[in-house]
N, C-alpha and C. Protein backbone atom coordinates (compact mmCIF):
# COMPACT_ATOMS: atom_id res chain seq x y z
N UNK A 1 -35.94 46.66 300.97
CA UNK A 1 -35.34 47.65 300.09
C UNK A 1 -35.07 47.03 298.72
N UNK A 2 -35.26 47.77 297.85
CA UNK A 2 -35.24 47.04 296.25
C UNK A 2 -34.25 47.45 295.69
N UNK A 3 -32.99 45.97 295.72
CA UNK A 3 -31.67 46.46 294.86
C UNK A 3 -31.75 46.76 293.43
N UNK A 4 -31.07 48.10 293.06
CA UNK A 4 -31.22 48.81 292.09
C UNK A 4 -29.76 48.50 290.73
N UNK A 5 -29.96 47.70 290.06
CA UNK A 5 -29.14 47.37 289.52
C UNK A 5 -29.09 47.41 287.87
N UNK A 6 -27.36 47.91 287.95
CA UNK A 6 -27.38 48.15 285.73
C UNK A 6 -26.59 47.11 285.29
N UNK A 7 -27.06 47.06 284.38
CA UNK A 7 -25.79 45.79 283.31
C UNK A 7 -26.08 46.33 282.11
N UNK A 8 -24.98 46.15 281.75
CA UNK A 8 -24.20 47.29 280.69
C UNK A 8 -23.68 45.97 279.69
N UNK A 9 -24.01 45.56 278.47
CA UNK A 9 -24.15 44.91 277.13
C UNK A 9 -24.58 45.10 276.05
N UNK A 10 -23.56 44.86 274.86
CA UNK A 10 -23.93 45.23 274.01
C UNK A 10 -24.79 43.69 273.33
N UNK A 11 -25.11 43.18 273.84
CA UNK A 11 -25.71 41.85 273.53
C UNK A 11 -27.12 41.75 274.21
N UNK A 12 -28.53 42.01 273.17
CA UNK A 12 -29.77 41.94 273.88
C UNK A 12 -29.77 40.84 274.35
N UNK A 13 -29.33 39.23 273.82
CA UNK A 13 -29.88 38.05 274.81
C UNK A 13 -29.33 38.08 275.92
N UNK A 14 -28.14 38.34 276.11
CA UNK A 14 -27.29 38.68 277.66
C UNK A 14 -28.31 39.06 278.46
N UNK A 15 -28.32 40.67 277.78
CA UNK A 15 -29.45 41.67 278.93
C UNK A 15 -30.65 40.72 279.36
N UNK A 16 -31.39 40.14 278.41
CA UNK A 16 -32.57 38.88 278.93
C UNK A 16 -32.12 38.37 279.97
N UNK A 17 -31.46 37.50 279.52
CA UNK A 17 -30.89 36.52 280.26
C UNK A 17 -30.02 37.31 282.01
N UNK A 18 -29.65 38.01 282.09
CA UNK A 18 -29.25 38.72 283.30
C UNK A 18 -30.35 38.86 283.59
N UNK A 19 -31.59 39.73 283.12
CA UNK A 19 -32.90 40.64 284.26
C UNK A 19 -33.01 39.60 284.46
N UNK A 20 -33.57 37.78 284.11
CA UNK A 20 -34.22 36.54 284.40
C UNK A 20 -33.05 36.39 285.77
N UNK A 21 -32.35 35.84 285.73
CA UNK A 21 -30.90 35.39 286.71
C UNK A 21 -31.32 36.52 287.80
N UNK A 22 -30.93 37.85 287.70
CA UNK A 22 -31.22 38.53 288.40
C UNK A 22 -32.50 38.84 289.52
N UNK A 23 -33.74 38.49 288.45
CA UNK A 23 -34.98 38.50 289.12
C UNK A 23 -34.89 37.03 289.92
N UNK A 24 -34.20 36.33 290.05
CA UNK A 24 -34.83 34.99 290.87
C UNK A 24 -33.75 35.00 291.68
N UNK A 25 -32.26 35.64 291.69
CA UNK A 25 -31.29 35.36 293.12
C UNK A 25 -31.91 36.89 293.62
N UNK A 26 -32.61 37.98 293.68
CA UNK A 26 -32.63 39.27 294.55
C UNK A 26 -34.42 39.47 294.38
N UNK A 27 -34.71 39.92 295.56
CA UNK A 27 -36.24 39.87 295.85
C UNK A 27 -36.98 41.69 295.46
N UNK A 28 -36.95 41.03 293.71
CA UNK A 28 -38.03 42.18 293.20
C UNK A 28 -36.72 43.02 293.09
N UNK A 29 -36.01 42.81 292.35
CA UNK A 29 -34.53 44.04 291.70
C UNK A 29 -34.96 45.16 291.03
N UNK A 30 -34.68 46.12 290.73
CA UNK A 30 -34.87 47.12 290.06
C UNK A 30 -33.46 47.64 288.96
N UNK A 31 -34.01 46.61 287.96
CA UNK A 31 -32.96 46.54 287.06
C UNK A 31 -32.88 48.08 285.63
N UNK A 32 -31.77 47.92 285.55
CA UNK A 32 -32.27 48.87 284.37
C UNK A 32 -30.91 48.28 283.14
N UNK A 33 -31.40 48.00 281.81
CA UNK A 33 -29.97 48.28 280.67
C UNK A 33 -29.71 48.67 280.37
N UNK A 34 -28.32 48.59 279.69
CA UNK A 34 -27.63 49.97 278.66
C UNK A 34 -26.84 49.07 277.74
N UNK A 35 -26.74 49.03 276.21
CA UNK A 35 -26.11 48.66 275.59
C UNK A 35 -25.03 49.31 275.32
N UNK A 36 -24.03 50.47 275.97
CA UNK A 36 -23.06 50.47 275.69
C UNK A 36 -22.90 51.93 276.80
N UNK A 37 -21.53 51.72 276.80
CA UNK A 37 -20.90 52.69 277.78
C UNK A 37 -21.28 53.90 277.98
N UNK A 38 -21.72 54.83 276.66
CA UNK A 38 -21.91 55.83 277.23
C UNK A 38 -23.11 56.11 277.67
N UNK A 39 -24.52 55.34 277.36
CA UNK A 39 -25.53 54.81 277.63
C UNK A 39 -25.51 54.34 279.02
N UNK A 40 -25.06 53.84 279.69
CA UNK A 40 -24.50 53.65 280.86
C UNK A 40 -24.02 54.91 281.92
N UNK A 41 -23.65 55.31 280.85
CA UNK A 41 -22.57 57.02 282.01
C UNK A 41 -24.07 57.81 282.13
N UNK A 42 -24.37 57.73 281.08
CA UNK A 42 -25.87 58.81 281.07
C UNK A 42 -26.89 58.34 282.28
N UNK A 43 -27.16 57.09 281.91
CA UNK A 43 -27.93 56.71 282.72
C UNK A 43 -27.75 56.88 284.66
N UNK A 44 -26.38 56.72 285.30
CA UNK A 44 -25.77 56.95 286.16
C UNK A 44 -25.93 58.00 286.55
N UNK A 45 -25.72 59.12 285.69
CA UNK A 45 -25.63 60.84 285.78
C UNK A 45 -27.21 61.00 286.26
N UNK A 46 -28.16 60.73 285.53
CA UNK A 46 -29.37 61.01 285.59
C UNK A 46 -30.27 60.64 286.95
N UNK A 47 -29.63 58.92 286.99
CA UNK A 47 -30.73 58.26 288.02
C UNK A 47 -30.20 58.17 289.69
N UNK A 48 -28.55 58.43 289.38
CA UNK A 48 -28.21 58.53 290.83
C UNK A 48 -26.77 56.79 290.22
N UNK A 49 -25.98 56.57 291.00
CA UNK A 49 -25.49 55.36 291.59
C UNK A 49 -26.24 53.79 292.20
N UNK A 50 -26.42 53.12 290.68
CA UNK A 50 -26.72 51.61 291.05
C UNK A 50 -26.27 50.99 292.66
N UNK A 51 -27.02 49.83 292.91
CA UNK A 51 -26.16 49.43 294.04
C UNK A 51 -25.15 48.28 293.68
N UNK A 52 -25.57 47.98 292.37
CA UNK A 52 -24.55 47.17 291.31
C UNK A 52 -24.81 47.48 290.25
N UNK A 53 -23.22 47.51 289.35
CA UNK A 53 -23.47 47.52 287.81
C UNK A 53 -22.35 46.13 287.51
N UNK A 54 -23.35 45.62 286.54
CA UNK A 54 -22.07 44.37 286.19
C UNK A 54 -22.01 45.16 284.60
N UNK A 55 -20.78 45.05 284.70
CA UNK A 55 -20.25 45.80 283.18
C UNK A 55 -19.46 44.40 281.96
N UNK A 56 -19.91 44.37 280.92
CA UNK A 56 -19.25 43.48 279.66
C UNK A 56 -17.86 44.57 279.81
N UNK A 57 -16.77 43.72 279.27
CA UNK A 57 -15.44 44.24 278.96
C UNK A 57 -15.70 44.70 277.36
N UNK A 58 -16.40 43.98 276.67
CA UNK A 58 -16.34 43.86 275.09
C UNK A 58 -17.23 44.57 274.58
N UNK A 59 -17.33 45.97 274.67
CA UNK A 59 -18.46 46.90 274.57
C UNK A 59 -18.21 47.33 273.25
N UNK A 60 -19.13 48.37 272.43
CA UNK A 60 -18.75 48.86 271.78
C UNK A 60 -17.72 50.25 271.45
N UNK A 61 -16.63 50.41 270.68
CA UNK A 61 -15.64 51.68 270.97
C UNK A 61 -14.79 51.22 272.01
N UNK A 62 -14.67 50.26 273.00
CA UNK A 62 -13.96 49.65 274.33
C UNK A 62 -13.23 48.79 273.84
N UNK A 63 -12.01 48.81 274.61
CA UNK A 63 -11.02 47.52 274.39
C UNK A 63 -10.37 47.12 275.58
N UNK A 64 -9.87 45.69 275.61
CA UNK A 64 -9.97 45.04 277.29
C UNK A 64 -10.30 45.69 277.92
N UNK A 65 -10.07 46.31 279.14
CA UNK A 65 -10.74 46.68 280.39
C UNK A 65 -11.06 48.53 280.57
N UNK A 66 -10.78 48.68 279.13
CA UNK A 66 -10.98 49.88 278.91
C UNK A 66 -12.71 50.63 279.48
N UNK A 67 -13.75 49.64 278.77
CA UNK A 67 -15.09 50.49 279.84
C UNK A 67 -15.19 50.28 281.01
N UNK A 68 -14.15 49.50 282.20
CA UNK A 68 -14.26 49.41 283.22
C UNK A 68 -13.76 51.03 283.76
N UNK A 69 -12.31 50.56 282.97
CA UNK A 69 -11.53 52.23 283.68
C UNK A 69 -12.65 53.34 283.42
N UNK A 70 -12.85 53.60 282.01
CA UNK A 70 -13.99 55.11 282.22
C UNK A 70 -15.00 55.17 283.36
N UNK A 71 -15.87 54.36 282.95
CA UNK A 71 -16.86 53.67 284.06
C UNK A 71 -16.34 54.47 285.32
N UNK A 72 -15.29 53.72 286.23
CA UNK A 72 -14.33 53.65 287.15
C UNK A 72 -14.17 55.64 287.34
N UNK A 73 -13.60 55.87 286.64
CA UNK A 73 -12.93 57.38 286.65
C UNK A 73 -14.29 57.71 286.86
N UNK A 74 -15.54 58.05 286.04
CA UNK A 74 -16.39 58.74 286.32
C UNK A 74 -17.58 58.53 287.42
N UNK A 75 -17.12 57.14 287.95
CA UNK A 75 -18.24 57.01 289.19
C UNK A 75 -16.91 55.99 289.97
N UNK A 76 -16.09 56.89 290.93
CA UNK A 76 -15.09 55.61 291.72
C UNK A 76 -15.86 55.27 292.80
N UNK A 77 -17.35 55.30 293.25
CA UNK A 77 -17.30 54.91 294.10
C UNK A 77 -18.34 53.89 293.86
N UNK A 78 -18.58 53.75 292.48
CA UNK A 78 -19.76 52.50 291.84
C UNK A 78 -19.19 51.15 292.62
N UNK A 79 -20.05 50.01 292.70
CA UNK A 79 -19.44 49.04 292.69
C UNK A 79 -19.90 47.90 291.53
N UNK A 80 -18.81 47.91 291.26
CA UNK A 80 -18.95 47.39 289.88
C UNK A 80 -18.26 46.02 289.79
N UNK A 81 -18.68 44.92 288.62
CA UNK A 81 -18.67 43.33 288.82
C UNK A 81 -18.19 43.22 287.09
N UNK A 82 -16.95 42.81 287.00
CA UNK A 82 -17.06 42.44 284.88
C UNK A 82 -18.12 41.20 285.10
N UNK A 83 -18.84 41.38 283.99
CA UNK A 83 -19.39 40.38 283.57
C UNK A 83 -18.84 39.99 281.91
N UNK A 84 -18.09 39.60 281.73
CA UNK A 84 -17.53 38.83 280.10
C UNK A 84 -17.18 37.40 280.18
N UNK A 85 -16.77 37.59 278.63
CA UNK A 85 -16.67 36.25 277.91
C UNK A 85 -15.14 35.82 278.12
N UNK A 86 -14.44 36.76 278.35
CA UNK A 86 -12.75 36.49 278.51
C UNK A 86 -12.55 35.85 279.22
N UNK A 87 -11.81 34.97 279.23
CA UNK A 87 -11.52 34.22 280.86
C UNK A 87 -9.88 34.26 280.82
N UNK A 88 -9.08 35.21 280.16
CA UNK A 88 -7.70 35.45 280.02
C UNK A 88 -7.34 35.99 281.61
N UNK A 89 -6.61 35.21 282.08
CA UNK A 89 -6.10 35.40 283.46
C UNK A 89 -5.63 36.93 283.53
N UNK A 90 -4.78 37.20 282.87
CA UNK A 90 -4.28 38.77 282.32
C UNK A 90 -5.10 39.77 282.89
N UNK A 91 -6.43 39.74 281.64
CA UNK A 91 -7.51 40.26 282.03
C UNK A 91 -7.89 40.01 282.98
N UNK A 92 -8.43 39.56 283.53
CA UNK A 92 -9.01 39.10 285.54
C UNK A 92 -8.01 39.80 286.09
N UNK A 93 -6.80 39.83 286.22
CA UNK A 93 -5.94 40.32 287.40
C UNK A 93 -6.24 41.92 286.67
N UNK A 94 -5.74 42.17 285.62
CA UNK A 94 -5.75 44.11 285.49
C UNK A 94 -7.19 44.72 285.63
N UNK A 95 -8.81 43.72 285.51
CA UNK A 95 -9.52 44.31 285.82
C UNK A 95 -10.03 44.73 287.69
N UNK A 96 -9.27 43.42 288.35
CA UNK A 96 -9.32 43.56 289.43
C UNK A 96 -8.22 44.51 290.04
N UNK A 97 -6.63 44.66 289.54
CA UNK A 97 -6.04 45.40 290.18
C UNK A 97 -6.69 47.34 289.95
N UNK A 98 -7.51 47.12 288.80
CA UNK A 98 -7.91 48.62 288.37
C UNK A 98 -9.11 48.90 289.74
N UNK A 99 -9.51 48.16 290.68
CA UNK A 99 -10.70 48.24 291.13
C UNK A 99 -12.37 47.49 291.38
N UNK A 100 -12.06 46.79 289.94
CA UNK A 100 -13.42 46.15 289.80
C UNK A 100 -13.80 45.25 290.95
N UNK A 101 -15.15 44.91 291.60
CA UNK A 101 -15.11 44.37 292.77
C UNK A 101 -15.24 42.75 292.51
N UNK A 102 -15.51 41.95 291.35
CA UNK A 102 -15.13 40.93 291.15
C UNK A 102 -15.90 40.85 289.69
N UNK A 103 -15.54 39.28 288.96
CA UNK A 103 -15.49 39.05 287.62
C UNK A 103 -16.10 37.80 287.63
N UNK A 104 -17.32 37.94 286.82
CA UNK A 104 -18.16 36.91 286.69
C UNK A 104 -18.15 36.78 285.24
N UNK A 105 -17.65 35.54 284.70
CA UNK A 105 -17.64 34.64 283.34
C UNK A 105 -19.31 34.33 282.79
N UNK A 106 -19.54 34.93 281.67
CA UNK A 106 -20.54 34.77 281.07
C UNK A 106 -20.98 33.51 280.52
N UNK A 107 -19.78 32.62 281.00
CA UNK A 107 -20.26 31.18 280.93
C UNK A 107 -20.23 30.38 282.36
N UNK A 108 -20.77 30.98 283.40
CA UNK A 108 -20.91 30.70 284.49
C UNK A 108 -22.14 30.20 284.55
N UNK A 109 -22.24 29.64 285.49
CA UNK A 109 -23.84 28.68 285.40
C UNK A 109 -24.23 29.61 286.50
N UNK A 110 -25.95 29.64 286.32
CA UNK A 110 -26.53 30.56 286.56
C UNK A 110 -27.10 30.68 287.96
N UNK A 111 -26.91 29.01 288.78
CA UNK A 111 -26.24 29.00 290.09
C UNK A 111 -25.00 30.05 290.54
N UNK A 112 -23.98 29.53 290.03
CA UNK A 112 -22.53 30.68 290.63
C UNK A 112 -23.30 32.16 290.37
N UNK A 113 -23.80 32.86 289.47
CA UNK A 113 -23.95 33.91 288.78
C UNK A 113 -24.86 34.79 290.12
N UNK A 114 -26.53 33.97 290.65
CA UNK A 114 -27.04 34.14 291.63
C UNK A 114 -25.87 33.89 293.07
N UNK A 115 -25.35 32.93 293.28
CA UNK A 115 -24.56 32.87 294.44
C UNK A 115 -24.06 34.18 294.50
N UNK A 116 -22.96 34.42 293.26
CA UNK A 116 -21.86 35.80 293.33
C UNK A 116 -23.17 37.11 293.37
């Protein structure tokens, strides 16, 4: 079965750099991007529910964990991963107490990144 997966950045080398990471920990992914949230909601509406979306906190129009919550409200049953640059403890606990299913640091080596 071919996991169907979004990541949501407003940063094209990210998006690179994720489909690469992505294509070598999951066998033949079916990735798709969105540079920004609502690009993301659309995409969701249209194609059905990812079997992962890793979402940036630092989107555009978004502030801290703000595109998680929309995100969140309009698909609660996504399962969804932050992927950012923050590593503010703060942030980690309110994106996880909001739901998010875990938080991967964009300066994670690309071992942990495939492991998680």
């Amino acid at each position: 079965m071919t996991m169907r997966v979004l990541v949501v950045d407003d940063h094209p080398l990210t998006l690179e750099i994720m489909r690469a990471v992505l294509a070598k920990a999951l066998d033949n992914p079916q990735v798709h991007c969105a540079t920004d949230l609502n690009e993301a909601l659309e995409h969701v509406r249209g194609a059905g529910l990812p079997d992962l979306t890793l979402l940036d906190l630092g989107l555009p129009g978004c502030r801290g964990i703000d595109a998680y919550s929309r995100f969140h409200k309009a698909f609660p049953d996504a399962l969804a991963v932050i992927l950012s640059a923050t590593d503010d403890a703060n942030v980690v606990r309110a994106a996880l107490k909001a739901g998010a299913r875990g938080y991967l640091l964009k300066t994670s080596s690309r071992a942990l990144m495939q492991a998680a």
